[in-house]
PDB file of N, CA and C in Angstrom:
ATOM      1  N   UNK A   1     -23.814  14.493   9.168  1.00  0.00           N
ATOM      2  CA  UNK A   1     -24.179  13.121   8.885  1.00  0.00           C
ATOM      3  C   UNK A   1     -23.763  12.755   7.466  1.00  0.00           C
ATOM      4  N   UNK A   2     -23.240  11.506   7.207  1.00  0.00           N
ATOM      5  CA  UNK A   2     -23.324  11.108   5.953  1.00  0.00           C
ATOM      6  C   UNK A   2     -23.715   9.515   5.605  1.00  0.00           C
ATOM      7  N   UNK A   3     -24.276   9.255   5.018  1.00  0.00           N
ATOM      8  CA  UNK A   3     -24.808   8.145   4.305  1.00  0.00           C
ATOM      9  C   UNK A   3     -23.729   7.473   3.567  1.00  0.00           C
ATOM     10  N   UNK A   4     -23.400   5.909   4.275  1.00  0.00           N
ATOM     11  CA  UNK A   4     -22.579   4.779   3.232  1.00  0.00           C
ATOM     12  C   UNK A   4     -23.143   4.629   2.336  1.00  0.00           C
ATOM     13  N   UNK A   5     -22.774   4.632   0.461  1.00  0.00           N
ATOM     14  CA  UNK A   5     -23.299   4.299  -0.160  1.00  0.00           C
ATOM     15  C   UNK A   5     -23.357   2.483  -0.586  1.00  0.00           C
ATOM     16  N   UNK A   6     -22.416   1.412   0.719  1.00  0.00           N
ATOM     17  CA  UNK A   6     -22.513   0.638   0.725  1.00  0.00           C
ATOM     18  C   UNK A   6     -23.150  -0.494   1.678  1.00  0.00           C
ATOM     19  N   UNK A   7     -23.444   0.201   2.789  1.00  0.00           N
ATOM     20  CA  UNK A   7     -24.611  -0.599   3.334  1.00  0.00           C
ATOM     21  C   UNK A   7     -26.341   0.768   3.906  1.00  0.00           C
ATOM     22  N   UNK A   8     -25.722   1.870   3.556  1.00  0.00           N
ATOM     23  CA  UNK A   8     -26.737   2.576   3.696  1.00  0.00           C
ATOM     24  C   UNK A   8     -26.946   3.010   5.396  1.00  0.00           C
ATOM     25  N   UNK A   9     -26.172   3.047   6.135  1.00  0.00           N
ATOM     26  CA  UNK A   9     -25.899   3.384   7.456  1.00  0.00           C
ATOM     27  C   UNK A   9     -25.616   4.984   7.306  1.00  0.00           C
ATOM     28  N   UNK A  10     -26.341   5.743   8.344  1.00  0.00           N
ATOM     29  CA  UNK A  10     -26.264   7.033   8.542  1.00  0.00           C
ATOM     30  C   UNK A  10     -24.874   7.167   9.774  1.00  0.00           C
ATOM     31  N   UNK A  11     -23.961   7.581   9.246  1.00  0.00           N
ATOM     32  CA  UNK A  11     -22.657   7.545  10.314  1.00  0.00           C
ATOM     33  C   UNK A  11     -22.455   9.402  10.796  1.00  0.00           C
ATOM     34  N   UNK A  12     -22.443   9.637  11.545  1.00  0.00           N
ATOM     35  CA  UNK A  12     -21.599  10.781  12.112  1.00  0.00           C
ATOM     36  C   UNK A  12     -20.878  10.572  11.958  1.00  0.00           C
ATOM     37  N   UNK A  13     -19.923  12.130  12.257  1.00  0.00           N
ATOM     38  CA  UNK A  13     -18.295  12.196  12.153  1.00  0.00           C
ATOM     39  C   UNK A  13     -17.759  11.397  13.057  1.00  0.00           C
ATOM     40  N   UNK A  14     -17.918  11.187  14.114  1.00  0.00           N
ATOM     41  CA  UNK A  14     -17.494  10.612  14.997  1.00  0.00           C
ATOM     42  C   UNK A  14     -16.821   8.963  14.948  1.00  0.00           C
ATOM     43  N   UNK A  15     -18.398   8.589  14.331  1.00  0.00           N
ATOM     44  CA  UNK A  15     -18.404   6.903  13.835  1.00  0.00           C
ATOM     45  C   UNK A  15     -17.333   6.565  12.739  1.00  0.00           C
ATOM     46  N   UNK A  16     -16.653   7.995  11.766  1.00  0.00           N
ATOM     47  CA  UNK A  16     -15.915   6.959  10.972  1.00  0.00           C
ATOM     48  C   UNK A  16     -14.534   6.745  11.346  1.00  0.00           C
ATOM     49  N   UNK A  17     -13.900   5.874  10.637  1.00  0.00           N
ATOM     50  CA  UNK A  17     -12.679   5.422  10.608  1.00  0.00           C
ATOM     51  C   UNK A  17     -11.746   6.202  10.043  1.00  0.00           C
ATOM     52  N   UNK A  18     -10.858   6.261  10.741  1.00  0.00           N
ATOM     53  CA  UNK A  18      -9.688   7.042  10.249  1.00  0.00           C
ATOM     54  C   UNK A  18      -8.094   6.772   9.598  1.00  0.00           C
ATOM     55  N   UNK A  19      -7.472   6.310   8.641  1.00  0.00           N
ATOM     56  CA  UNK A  19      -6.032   5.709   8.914  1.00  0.00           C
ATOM     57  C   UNK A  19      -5.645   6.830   8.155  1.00  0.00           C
ATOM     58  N   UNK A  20      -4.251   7.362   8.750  1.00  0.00           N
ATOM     59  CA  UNK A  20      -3.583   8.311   7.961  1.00  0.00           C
ATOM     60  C   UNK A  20      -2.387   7.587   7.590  1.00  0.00           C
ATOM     61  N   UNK A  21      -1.705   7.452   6.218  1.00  0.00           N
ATOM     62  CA  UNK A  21      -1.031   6.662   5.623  1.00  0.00           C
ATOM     63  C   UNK A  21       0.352   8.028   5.158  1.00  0.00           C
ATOM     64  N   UNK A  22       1.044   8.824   5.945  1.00  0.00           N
ATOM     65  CA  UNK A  22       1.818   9.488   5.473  1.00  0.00           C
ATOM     66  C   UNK A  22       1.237  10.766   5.589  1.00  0.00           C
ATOM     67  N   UNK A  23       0.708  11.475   4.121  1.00  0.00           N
ATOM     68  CA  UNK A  23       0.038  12.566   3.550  1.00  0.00           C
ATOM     69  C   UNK A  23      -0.913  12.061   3.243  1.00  0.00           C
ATOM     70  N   UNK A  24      -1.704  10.774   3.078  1.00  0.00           N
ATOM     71  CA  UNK A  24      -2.648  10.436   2.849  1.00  0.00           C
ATOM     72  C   UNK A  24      -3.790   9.896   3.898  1.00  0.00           C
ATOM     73  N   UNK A  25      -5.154  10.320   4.027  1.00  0.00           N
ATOM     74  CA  UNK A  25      -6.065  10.449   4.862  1.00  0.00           C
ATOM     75  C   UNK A  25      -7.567   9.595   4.273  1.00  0.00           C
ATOM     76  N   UNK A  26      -7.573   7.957   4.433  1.00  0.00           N
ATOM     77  CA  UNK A  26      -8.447   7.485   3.976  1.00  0.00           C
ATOM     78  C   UNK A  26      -9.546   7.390   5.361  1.00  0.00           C
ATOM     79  N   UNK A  27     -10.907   7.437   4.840  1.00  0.00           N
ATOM     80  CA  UNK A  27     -11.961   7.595   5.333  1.00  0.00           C
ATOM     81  C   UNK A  27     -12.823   6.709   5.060  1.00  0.00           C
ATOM     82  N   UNK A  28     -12.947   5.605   6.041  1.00  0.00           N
ATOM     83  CA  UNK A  28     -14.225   4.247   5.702  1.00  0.00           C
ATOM     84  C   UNK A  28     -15.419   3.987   6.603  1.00  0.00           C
ATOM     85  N   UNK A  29     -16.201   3.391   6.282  1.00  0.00           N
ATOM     86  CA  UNK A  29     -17.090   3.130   7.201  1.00  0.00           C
ATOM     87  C   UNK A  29     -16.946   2.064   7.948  1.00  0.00           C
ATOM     88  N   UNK A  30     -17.397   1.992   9.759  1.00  0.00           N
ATOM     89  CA  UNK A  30     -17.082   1.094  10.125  1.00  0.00           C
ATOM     90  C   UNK A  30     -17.626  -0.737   9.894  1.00  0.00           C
ATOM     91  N   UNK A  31     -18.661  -0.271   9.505  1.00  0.00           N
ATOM     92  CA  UNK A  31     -19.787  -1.077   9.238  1.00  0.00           C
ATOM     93  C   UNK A  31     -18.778  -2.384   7.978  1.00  0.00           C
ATOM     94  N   UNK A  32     -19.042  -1.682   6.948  1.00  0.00           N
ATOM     95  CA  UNK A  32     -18.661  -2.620   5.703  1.00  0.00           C
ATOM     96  C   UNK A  32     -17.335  -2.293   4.959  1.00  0.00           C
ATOM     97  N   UNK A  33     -16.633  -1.562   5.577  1.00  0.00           N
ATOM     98  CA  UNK A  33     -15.324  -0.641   5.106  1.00  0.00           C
ATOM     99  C   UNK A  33     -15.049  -0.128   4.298  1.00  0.00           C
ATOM    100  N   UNK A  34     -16.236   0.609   3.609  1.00  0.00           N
ATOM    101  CA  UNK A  34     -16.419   0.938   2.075  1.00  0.00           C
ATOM    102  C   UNK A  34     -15.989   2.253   2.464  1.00  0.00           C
ATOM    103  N   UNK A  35     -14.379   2.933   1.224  1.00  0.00           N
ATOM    104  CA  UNK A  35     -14.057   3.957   1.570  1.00  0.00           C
ATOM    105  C   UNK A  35     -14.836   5.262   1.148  1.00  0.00           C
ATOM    106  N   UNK A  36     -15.199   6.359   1.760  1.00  0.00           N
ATOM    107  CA  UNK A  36     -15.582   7.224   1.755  1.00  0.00           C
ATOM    108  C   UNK A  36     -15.186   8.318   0.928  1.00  0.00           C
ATOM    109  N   UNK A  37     -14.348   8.216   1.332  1.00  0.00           N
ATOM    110  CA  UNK A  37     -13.263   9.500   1.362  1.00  0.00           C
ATOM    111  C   UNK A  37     -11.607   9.398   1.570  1.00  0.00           C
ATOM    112  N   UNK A  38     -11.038  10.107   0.287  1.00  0.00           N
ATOM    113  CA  UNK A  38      -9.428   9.853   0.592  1.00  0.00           C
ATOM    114  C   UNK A  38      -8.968  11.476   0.219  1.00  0.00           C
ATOM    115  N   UNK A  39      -7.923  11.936   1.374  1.00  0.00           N
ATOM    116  CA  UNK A  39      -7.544  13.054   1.511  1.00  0.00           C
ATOM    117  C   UNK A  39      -6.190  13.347   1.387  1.00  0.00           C
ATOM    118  N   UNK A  40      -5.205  13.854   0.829  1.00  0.00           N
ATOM    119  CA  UNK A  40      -4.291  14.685   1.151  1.00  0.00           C
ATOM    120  C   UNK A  40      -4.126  15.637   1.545  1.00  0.00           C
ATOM    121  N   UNK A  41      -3.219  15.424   2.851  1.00  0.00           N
ATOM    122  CA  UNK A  41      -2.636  16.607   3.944  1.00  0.00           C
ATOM    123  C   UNK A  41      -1.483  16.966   3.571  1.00  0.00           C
ATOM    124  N   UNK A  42      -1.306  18.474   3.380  1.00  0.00           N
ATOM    125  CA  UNK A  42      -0.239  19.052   2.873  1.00  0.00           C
ATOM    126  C   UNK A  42       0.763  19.134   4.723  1.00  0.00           C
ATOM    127  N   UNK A  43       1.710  19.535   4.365  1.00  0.00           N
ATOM    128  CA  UNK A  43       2.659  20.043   5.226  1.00  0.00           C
ATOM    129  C   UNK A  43       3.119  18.888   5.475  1.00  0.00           C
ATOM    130  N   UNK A  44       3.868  19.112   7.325  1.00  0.00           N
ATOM    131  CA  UNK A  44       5.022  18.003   7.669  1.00  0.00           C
ATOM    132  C   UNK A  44       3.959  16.482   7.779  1.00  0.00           C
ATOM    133  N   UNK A  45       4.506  14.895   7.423  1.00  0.00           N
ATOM    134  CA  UNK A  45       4.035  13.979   7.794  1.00  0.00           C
ATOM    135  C   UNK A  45       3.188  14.107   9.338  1.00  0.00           C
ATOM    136  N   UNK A  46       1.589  13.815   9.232  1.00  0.00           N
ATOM    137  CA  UNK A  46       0.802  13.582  10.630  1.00  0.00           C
ATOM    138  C   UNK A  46       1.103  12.492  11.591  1.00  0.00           C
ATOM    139  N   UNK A  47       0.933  12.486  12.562  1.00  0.00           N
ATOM    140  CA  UNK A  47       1.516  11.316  13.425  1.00  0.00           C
ATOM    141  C   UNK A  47      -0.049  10.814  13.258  1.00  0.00           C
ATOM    142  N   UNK A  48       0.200   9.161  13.511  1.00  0.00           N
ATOM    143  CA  UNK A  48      -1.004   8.215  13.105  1.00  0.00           C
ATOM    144  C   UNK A  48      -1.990   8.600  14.196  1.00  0.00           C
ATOM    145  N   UNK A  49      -3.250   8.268  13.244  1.00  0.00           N
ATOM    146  CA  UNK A  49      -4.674   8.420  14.407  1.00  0.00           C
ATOM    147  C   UNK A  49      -5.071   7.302  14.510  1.00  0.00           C
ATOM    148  N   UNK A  50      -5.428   7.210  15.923  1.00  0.00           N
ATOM    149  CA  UNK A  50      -4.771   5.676  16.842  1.00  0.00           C
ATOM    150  C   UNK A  50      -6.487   5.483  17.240  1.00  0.00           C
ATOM    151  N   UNK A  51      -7.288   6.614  16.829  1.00  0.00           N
ATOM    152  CA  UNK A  51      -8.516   6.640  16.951  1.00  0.00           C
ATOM    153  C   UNK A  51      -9.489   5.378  17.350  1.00  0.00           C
ATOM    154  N   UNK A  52      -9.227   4.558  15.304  1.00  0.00           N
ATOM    155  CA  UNK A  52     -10.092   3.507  15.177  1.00  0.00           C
ATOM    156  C   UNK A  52      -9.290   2.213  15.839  1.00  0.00           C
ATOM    157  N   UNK A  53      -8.478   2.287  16.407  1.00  0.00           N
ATOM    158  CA  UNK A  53      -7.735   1.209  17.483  1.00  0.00           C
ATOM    159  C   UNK A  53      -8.170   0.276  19.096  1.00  0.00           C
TER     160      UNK A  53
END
């Protein structure tokens, strides 16, 4: 579980949003789109996660 620190919604993994931008892996909430979390993925470019679509 983690807690938005912008509307205060308890989200599972499940619930968040996903866009992978290249090597880059931003993480928002669905609620108010306040980002979470931003990641870099090493190795070959990821094909997009079509997830939050």
């Amino acid at each position: 579980m983690r807690t938005c620190n912008g509307c205060g919604r308890d989200l599972a993994v499940e619930d968040l949003v996903r866009h992978e931008r290249g090597r880059i892996v931003l993480v928002h909430c669905p609620d108010c789109k306040r980002v979470l979390g931003r990641y870099d993925r090493h190795g070959d470019d990821p094909k997009t996660d079509r997830r939050s679509e």
